[in-house]
Protein backbone atom coordinates (compact mmCIF):
# COMPACT_ATOMS: atom_id res chain seq x y z
CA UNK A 1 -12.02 17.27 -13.78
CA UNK A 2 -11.78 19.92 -10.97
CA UNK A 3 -11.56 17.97 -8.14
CA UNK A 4 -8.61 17.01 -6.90
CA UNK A 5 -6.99 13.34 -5.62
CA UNK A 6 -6.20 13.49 -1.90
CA UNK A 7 -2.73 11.64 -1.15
CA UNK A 8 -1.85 10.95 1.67
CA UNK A 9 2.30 10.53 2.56
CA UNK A 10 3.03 7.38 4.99
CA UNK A 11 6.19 6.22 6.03
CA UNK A 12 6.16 3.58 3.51
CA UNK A 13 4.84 5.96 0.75
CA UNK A 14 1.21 7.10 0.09
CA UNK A 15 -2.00 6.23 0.77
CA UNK A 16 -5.02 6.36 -1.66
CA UNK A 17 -8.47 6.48 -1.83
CA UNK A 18 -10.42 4.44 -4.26
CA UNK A 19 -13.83 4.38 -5.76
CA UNK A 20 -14.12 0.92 -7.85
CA UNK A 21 -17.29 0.03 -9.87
CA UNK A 22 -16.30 -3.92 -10.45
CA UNK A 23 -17.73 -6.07 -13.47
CA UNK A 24 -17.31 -3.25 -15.81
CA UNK A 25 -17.12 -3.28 -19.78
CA UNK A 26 -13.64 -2.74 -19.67
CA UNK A 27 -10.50 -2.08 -17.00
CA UNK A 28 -9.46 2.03 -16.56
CA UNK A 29 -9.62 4.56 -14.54
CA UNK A 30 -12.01 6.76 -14.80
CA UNK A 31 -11.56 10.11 -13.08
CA UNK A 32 -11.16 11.61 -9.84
CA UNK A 33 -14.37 12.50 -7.37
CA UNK A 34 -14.62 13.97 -3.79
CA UNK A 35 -10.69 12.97 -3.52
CA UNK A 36 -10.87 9.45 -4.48
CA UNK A 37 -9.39 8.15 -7.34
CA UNK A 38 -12.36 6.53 -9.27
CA UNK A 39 -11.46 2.91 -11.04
CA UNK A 40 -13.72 0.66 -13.35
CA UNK A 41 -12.27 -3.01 -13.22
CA UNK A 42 -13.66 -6.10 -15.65
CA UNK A 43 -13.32 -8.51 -12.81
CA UNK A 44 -16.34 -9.53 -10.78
CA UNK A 45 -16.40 -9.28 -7.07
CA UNK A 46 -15.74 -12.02 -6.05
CA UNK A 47 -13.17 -14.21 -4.49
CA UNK A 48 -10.51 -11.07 -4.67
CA UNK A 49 -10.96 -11.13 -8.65
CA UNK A 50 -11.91 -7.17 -8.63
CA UNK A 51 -9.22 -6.70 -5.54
CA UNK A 52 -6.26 -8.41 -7.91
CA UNK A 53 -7.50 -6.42 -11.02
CA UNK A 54 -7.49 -3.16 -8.96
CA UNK A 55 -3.74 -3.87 -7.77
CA UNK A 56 -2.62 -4.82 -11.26
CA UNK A 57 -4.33 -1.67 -12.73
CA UNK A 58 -2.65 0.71 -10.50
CA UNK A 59 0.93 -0.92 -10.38
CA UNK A 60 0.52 -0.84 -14.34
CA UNK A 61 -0.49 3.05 -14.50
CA UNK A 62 2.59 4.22 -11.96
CA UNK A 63 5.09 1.21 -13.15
CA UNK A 64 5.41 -0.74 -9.83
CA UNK A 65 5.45 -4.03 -9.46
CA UNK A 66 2.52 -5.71 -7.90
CA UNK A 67 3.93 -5.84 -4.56
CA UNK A 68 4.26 -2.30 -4.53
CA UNK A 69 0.89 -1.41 -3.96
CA UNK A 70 -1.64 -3.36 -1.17
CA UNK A 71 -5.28 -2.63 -0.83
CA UNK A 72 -5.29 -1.44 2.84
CA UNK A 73 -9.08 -1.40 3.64
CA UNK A 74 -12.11 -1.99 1.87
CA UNK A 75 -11.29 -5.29 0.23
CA UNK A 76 -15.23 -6.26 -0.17
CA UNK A 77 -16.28 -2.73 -0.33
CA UNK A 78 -16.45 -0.21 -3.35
CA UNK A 79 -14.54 2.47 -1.23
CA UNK A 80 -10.95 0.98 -1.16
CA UNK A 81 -8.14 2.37 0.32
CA UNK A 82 -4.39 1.30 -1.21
CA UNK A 83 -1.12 2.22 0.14
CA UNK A 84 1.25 2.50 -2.61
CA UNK A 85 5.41 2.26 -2.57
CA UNK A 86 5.84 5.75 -3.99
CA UNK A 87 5.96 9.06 -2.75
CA UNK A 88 3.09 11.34 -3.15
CA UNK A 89 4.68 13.88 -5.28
CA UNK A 90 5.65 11.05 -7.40
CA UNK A 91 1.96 9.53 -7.52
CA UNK A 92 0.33 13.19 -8.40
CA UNK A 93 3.23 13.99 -11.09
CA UNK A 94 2.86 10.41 -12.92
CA UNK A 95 -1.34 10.51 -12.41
CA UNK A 96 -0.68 14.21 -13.77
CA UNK A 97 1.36 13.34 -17.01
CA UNK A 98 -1.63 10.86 -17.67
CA UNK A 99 -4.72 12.85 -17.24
CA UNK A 100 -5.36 12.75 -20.97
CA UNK A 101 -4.67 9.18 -20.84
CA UNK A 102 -7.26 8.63 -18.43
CA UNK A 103 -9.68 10.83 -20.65
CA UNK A 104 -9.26 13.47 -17.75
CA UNK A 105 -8.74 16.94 -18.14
């Protein structure tokens, strides 16, 4: 993937943009486009299912707890942004190390 994730460093840590395609076959992420990282969740939209699924996904993939990362904006949207209890060096090196996890090149 050429494009690259914009993070933005807040006083708390970073701030992320997301692009999430709820009710999908299975839970990953999925790649990186026009800055945002780009997330499939299982969960429907509805009720905060996709929003919970979302936080669990990313606290999972940079091993924070779940009260380490908050979705910020965009809670009924698919454009999401999360703010994330990490520092953005730290974000893009762990993201980095995964790229072939994430079937990302």
């Amino acid at each position: 993937m050429h494009d690259e994730l914009e993070l933005t460093p807040t006083a708390s840590g970073t701030r992320l943009r997301l692009r999430v395609k709820p009710g999908a076959r299975k839970t990953a992420i999925v790649g990186i486009h026009g800055g945002a990282l780009k997330l499939a969740v299982a969960a429907a939209p509805e009720k905060g299912k996709a929003n919970r699924a979302v936080v669990k996904l990313l606290a999972a993939t940079l091993g924070l707890p779940t009260s380490a990362v908050t979705i910020t904006s965009g809670e009924s949207s698919q454009d999401k942004v999360a703010e994330l209890a990490l520092r953005p060096a730290d974000v893009r090196a762990i993201l980095g190390a995964r790229r072939a996890d994430f079937g990302l090149q």
